[in-house]
N, C-alpha and C. Protein backbone atom coordinates (compact mmCIF):
# COMPACT_ATOMS: atom_id res chain seq x y z
N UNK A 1 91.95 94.45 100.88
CA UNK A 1 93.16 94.74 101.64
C UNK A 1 93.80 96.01 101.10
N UNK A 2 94.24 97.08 101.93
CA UNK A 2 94.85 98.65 101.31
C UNK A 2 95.81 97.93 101.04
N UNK A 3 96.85 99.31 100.01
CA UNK A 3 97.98 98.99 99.75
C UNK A 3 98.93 100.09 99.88
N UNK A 4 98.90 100.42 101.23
CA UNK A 4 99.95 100.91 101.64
C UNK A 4 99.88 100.87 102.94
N UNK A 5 101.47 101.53 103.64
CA UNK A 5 101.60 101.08 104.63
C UNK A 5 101.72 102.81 105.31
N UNK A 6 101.74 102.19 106.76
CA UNK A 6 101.59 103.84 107.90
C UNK A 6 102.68 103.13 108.72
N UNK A 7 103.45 104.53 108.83
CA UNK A 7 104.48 104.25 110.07
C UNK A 7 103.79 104.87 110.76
N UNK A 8 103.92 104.00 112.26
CA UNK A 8 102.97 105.31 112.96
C UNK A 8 104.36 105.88 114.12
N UNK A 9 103.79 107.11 113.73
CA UNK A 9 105.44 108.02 114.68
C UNK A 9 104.55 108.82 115.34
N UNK A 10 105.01 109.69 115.73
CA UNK A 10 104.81 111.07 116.94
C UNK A 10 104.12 112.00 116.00
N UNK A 11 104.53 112.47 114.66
CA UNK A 11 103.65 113.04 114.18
C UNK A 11 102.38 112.89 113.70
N UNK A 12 102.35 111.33 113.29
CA UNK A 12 100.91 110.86 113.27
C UNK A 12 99.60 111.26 114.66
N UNK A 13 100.64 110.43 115.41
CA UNK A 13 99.55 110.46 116.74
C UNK A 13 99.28 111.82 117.27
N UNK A 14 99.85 113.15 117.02
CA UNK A 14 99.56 114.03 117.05
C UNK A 14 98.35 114.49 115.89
N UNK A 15 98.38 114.54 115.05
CA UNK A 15 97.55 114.81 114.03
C UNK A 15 96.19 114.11 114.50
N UNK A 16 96.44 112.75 115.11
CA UNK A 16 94.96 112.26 115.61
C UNK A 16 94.89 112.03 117.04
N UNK A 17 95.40 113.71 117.85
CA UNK A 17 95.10 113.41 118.78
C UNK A 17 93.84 114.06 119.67
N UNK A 18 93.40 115.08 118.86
CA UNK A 18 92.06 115.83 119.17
C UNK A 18 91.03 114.94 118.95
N UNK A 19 90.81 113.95 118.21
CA UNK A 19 90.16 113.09 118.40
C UNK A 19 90.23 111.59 118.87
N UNK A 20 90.96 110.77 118.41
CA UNK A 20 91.74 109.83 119.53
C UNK A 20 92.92 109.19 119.08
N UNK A 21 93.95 109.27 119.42
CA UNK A 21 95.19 109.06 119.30
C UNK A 21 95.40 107.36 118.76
N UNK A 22 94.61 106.36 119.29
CA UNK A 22 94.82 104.97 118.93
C UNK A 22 94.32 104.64 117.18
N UNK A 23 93.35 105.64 116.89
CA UNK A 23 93.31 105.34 115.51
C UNK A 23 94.26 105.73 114.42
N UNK A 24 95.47 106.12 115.30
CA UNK A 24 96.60 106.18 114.45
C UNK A 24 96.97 104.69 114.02
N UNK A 25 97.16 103.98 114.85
CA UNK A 25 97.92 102.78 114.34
C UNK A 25 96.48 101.76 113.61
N UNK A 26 96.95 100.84 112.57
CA UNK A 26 95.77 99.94 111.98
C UNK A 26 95.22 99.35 112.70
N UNK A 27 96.04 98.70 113.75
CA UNK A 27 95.17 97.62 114.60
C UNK A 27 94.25 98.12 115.42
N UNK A 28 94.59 99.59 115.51
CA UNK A 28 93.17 99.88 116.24
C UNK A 28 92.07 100.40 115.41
N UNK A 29 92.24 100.21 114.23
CA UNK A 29 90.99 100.90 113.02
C UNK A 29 90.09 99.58 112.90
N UNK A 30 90.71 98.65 113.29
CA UNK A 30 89.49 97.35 112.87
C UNK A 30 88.11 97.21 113.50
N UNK A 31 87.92 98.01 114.86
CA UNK A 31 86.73 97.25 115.28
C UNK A 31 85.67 98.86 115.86
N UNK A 32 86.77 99.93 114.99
CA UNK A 32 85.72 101.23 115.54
C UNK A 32 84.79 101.20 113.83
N UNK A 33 84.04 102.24 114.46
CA UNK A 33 82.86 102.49 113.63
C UNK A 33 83.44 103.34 112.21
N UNK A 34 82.51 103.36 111.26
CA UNK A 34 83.25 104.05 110.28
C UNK A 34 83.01 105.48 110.42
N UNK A 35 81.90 106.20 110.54
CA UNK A 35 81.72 106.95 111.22
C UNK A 35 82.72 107.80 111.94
N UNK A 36 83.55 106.88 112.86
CA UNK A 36 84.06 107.48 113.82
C UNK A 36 85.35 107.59 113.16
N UNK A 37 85.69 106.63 112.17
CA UNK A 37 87.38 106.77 111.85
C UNK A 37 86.99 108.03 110.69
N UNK A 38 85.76 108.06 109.90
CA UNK A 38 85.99 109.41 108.92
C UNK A 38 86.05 110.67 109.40
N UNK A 39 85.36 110.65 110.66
CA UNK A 39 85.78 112.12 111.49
C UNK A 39 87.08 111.99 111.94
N UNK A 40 87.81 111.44 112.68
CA UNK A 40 88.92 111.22 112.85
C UNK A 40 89.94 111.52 111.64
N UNK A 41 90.00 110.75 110.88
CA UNK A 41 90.64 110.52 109.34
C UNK A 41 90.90 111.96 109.12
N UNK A 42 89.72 112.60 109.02
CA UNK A 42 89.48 113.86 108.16
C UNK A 42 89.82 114.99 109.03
N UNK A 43 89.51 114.78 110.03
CA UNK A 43 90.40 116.17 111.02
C UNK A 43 91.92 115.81 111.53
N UNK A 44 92.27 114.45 111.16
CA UNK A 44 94.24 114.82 111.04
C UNK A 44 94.25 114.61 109.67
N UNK A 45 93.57 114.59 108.66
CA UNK A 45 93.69 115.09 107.41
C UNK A 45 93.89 116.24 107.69
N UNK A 46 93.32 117.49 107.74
CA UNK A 46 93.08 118.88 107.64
C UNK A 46 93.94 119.54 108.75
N UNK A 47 94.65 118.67 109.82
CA UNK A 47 95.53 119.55 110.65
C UNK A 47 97.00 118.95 110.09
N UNK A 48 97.07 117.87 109.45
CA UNK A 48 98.38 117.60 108.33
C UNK A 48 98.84 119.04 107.14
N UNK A 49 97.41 118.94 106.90
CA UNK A 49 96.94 120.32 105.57
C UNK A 49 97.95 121.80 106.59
N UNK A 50 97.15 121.86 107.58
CA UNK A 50 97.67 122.90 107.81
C UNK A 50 99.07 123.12 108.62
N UNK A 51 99.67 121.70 108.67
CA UNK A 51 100.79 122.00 109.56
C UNK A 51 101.79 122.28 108.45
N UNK A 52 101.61 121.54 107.25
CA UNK A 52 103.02 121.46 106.10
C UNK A 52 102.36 122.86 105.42
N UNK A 53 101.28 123.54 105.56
CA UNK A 53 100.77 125.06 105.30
C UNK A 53 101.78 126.03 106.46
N UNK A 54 101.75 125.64 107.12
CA UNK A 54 102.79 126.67 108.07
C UNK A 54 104.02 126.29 108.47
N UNK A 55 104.59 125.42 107.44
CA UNK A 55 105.90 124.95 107.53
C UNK A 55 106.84 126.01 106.96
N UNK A 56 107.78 126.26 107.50
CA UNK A 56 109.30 127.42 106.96
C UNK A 56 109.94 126.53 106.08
N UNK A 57 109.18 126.71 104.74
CA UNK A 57 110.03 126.61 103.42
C UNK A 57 111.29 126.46 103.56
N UNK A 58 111.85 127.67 104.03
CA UNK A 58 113.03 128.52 103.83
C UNK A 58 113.21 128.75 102.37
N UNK A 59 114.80 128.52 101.71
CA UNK A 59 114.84 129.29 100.73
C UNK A 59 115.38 127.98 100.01
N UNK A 60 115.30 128.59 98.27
CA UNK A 60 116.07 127.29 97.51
C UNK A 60 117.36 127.42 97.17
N UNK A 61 118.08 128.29 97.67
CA UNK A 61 119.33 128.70 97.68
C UNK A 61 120.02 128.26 99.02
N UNK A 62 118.99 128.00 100.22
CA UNK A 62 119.74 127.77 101.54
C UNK A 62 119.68 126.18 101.53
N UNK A 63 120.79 125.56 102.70
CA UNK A 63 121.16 124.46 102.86
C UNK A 63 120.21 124.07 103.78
N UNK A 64 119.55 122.90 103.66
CA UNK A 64 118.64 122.24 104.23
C UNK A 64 119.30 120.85 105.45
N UNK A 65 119.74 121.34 106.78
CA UNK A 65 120.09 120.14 107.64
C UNK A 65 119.63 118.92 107.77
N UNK A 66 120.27 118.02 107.70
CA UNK A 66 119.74 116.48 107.93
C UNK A 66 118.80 116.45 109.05
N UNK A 67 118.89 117.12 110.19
CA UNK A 67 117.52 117.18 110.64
C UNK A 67 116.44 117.49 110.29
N UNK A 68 116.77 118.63 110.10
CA UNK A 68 115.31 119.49 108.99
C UNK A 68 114.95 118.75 108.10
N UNK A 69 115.97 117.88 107.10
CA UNK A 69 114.83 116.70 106.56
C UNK A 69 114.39 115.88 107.01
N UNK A 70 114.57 115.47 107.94
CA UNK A 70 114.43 114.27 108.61
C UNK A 70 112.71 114.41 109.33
N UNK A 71 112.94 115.84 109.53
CA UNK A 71 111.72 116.05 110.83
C UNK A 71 110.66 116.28 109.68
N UNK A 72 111.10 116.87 108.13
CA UNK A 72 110.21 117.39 107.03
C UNK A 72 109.55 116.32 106.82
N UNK A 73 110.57 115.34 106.37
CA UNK A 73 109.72 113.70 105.92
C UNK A 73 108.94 113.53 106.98
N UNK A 74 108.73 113.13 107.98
CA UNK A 74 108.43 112.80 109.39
C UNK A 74 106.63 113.17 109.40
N UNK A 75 107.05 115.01 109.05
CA UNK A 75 105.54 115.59 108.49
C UNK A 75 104.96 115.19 107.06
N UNK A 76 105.73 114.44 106.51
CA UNK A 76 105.12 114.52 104.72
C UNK A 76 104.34 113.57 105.29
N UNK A 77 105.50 112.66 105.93
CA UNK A 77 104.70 111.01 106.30
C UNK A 77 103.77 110.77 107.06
N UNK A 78 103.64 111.72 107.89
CA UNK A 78 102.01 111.69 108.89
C UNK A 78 101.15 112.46 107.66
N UNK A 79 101.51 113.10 107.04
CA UNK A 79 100.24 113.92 106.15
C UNK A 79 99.74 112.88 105.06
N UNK A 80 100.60 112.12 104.56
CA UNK A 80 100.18 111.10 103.33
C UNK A 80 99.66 109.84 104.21
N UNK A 81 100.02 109.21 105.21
CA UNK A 81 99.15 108.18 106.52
C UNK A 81 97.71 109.13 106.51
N UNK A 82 97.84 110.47 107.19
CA UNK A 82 96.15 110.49 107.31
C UNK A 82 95.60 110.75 105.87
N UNK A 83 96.12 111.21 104.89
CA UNK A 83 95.80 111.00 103.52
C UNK A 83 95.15 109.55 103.29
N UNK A 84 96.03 108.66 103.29
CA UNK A 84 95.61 107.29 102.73
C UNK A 84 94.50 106.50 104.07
N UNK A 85 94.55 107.28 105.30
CA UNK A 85 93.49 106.71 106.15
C UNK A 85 92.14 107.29 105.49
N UNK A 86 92.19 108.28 105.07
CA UNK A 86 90.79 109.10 104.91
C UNK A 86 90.60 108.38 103.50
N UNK A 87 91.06 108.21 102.75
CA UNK A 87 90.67 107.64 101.27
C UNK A 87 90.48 106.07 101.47
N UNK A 88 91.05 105.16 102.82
CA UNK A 88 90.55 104.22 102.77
C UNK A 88 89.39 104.43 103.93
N UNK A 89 89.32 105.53 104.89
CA UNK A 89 88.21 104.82 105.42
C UNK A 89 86.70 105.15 104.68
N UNK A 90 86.68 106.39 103.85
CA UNK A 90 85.63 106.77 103.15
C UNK A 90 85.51 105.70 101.50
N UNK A 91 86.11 104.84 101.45
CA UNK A 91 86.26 104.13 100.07
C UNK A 91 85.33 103.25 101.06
N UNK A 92 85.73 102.36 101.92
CA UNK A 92 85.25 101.40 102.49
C UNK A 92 83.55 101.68 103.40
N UNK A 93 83.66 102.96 103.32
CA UNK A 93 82.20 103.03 103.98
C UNK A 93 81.02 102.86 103.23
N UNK A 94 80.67 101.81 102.55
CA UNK A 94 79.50 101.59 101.50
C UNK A 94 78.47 102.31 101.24
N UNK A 95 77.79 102.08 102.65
CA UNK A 95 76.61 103.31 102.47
C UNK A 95 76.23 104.84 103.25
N UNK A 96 77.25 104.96 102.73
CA UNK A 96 77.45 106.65 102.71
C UNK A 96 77.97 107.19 101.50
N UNK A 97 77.19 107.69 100.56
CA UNK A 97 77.48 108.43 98.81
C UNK A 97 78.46 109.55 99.53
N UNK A 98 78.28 110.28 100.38
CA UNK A 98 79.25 111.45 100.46
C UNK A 98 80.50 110.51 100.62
N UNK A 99 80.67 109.95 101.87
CA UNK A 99 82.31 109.27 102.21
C UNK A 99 82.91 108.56 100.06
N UNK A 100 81.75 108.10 99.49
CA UNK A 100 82.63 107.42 98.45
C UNK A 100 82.66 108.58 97.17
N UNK A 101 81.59 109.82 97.62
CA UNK A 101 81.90 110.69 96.01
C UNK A 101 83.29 111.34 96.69
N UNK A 102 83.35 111.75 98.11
CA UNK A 102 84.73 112.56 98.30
C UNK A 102 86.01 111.06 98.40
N UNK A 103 86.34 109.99 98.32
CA UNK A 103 87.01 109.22 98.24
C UNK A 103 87.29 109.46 96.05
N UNK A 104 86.22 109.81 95.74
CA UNK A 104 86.25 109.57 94.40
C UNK A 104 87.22 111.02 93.98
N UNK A 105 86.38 112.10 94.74
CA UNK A 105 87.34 113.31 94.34
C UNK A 105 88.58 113.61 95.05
N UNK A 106 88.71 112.58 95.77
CA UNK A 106 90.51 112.94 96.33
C UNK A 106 91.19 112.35 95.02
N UNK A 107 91.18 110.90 94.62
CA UNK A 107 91.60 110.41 93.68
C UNK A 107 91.49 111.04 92.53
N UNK A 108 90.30 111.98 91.84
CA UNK A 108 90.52 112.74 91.04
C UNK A 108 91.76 113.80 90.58
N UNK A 109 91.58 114.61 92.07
CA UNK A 109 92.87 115.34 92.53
C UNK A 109 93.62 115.06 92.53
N UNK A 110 94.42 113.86 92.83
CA UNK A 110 95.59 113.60 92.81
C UNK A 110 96.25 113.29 91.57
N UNK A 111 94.91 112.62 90.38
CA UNK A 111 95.45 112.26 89.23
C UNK A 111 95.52 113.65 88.46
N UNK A 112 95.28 114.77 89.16
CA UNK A 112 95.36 116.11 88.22
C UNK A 112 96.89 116.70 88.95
N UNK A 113 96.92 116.17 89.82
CA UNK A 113 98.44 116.68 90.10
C UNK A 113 99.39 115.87 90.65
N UNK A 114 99.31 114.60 89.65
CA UNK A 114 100.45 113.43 89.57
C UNK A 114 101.32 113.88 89.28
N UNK A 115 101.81 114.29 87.99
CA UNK A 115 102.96 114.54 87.33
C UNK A 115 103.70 115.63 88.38
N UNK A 116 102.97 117.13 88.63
CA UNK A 116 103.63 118.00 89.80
C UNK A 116 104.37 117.29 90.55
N UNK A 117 103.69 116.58 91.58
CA UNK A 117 103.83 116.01 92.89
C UNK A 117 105.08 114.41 92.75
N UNK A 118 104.85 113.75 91.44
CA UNK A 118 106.08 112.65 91.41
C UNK A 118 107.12 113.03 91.12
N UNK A 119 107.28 114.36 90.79
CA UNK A 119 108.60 115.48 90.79
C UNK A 119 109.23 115.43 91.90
N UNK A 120 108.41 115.28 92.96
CA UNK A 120 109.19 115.59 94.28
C UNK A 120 109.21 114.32 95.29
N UNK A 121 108.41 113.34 94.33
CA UNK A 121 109.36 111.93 95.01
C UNK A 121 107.82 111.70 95.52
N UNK A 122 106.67 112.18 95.20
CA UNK A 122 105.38 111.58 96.12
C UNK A 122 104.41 110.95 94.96
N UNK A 123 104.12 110.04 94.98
CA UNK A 123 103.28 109.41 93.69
C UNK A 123 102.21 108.55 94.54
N UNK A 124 101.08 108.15 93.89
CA UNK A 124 100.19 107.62 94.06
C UNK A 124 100.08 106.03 93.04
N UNK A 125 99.39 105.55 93.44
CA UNK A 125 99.28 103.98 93.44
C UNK A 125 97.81 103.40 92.58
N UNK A 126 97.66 102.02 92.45
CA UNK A 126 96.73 102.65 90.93
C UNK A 126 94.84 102.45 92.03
N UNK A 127 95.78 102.21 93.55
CA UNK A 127 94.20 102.50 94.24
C UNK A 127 94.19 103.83 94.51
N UNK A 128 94.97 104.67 94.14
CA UNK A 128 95.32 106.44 95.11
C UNK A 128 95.65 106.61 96.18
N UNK A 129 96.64 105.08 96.83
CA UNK A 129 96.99 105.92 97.70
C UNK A 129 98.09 106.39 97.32
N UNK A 130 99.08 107.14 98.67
CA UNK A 130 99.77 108.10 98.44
C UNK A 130 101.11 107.38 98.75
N UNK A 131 102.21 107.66 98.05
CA UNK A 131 103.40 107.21 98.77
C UNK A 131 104.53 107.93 98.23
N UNK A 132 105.87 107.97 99.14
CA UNK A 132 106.97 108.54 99.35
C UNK A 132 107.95 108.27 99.09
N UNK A 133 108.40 108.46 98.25
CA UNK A 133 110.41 107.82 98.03
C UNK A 133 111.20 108.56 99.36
N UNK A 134 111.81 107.51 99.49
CA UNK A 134 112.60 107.70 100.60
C UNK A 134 113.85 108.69 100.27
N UNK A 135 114.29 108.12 99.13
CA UNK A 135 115.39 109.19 98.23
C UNK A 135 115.34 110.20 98.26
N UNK A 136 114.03 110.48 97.46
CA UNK A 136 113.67 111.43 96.46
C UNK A 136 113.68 112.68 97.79
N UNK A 137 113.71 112.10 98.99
CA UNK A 137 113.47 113.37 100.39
C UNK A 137 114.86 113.29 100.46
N UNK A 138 115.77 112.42 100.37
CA UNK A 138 117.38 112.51 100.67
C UNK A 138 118.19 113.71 99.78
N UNK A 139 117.17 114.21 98.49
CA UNK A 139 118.19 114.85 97.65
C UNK A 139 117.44 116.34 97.22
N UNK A 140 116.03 116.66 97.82
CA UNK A 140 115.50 117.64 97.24
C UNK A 140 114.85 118.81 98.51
N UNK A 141 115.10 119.84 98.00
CA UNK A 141 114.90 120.80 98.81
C UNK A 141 114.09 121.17 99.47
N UNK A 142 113.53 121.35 100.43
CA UNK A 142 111.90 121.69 101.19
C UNK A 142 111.47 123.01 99.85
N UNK A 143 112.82 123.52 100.37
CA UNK A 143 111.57 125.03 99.36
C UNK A 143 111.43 124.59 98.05
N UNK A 144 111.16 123.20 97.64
CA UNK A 144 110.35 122.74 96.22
C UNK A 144 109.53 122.36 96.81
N UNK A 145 108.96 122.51 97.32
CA UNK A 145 107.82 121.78 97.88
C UNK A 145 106.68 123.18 98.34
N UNK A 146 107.05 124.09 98.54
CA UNK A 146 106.06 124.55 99.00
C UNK A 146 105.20 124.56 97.67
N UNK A 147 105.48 124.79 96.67
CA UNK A 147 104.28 125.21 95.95
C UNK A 147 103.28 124.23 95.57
N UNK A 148 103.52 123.20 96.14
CA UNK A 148 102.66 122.29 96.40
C UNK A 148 102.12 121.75 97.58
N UNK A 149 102.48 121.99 98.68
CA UNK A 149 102.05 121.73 100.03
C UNK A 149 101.84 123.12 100.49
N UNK A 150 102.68 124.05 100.45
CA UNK A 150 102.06 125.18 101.29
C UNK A 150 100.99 125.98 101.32
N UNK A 151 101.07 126.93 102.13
CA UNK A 151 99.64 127.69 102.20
C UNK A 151 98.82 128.02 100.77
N UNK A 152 100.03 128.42 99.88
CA UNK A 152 99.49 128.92 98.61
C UNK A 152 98.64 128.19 97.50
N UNK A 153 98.83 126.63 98.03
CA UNK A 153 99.20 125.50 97.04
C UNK A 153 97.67 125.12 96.92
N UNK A 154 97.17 125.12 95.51
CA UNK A 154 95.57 124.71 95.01
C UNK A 154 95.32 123.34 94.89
N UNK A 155 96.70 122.53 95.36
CA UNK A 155 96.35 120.94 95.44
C UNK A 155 95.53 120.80 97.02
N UNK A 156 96.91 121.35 97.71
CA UNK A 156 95.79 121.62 99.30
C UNK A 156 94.67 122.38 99.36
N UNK A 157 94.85 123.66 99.06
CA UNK A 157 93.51 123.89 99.27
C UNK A 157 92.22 123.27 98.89
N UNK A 158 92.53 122.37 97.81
CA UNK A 158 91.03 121.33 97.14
C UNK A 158 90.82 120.69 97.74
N UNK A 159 91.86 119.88 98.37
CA UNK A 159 92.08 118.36 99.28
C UNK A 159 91.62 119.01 101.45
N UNK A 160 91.49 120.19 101.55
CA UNK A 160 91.41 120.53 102.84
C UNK A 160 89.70 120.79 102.33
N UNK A 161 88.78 121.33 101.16
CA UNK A 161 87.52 121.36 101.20
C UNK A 161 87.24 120.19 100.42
N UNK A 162 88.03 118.98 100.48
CA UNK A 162 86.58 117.98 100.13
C UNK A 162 86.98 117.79 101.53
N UNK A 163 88.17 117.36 102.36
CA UNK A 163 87.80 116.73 103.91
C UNK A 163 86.85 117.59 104.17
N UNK A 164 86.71 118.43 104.54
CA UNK A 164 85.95 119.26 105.26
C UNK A 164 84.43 119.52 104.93
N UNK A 165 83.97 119.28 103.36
CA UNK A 165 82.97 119.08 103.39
C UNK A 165 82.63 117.29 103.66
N UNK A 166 83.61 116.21 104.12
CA UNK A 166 83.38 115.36 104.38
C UNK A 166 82.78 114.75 105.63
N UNK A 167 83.85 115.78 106.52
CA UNK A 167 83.64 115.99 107.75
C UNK A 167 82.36 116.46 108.25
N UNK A 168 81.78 117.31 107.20
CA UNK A 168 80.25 117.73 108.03
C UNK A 168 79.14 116.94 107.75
N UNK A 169 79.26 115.69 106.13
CA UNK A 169 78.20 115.13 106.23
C UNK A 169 78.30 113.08 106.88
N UNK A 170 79.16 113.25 107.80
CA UNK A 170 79.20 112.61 108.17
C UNK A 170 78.73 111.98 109.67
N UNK A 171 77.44 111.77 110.06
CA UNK A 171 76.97 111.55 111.25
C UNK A 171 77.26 110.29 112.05
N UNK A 172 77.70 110.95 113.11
CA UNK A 172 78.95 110.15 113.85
C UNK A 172 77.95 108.95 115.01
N UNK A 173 76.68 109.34 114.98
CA UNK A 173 75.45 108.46 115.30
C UNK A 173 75.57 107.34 114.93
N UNK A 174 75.64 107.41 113.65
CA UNK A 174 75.38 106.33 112.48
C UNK A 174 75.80 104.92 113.20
């Protein structure tokens, strides 16, 4: 049984909507193929990657509106959902070594940039997945965050080439 939970909102189902929008919510992950949820998983993995990559920081001196956090969390929280979909659906795919060595090196990654990342209220769990203080978004600035989510940031860029080399050895036949 995972141990965490997905809200599923508007930004989720966007993130999985180039491939199909219902494997946003759990109840519809139970009876598709695995196959089909790691391609899925992994391409609103990598369009999460790149949406909080082209997110307007702004500045750490400027005032950040209760909307603007609101809509920020909104994106953290669809990016850490297809996060923890892709690490559970490639954990759970037995026989496929790629889906469980890249399940192995997300969790690597994350334990190399725990300490960074629970700075800003996002910590991981002792299966890897990912989760969010609700607070910790009530009191801290977007522009701390880029240097860990944005374009520049070597946590994403690691975490956008294992999806992606996940994504290609995964045959959707299977």
């Amino acid at each position: 049984m995972s141990s965490y939970t997905v809200t599923n909102n508007l930004y989720l189902r966007n993130l999985y909507k180039s491939t199909d929008s219902s494997l946003s919510k759990k109840s519809s992950r139970k009876e598709a193929a695995k196959p089909k949820l790691i391609i899925a998983d992994t391409t609103a993995l990598r369009k999460g990657i790149s949406s909080l990559a082209s997110e307007d920081y702004g500045d750490e001196d400027e005032e950040d509106n209760e909307i603007d956090k609101a809509n920020f969390y909104k994106k953290m929280k669809s990016f850490a959902d297809a996060y923890n979909y892709t690490l559970d659906s490639s954990s759970s795919y037995k026989t496929n070594s790629d889906a469980r060595k890249a399940a192995k090196q997300m969790r690597s990654l994350t334990s190399k940039y725990s300490d960074e990342l629970d700075d800003l209220g996002v910590s991981f769990d002792s299966d890897g997945y990912m989760q969010l203080s609700d607070s910790a978004f009530d009191n801290i600035d977007e522009a701390k965050f880029e240097s860990s989510f944005g374009k520049d940031s070597e946590f994403m860029k690691s975490l956008d080439s294992i999806a992606k080399k996940l994504y290609r050895h995964i045959d959707v036949q299977a």
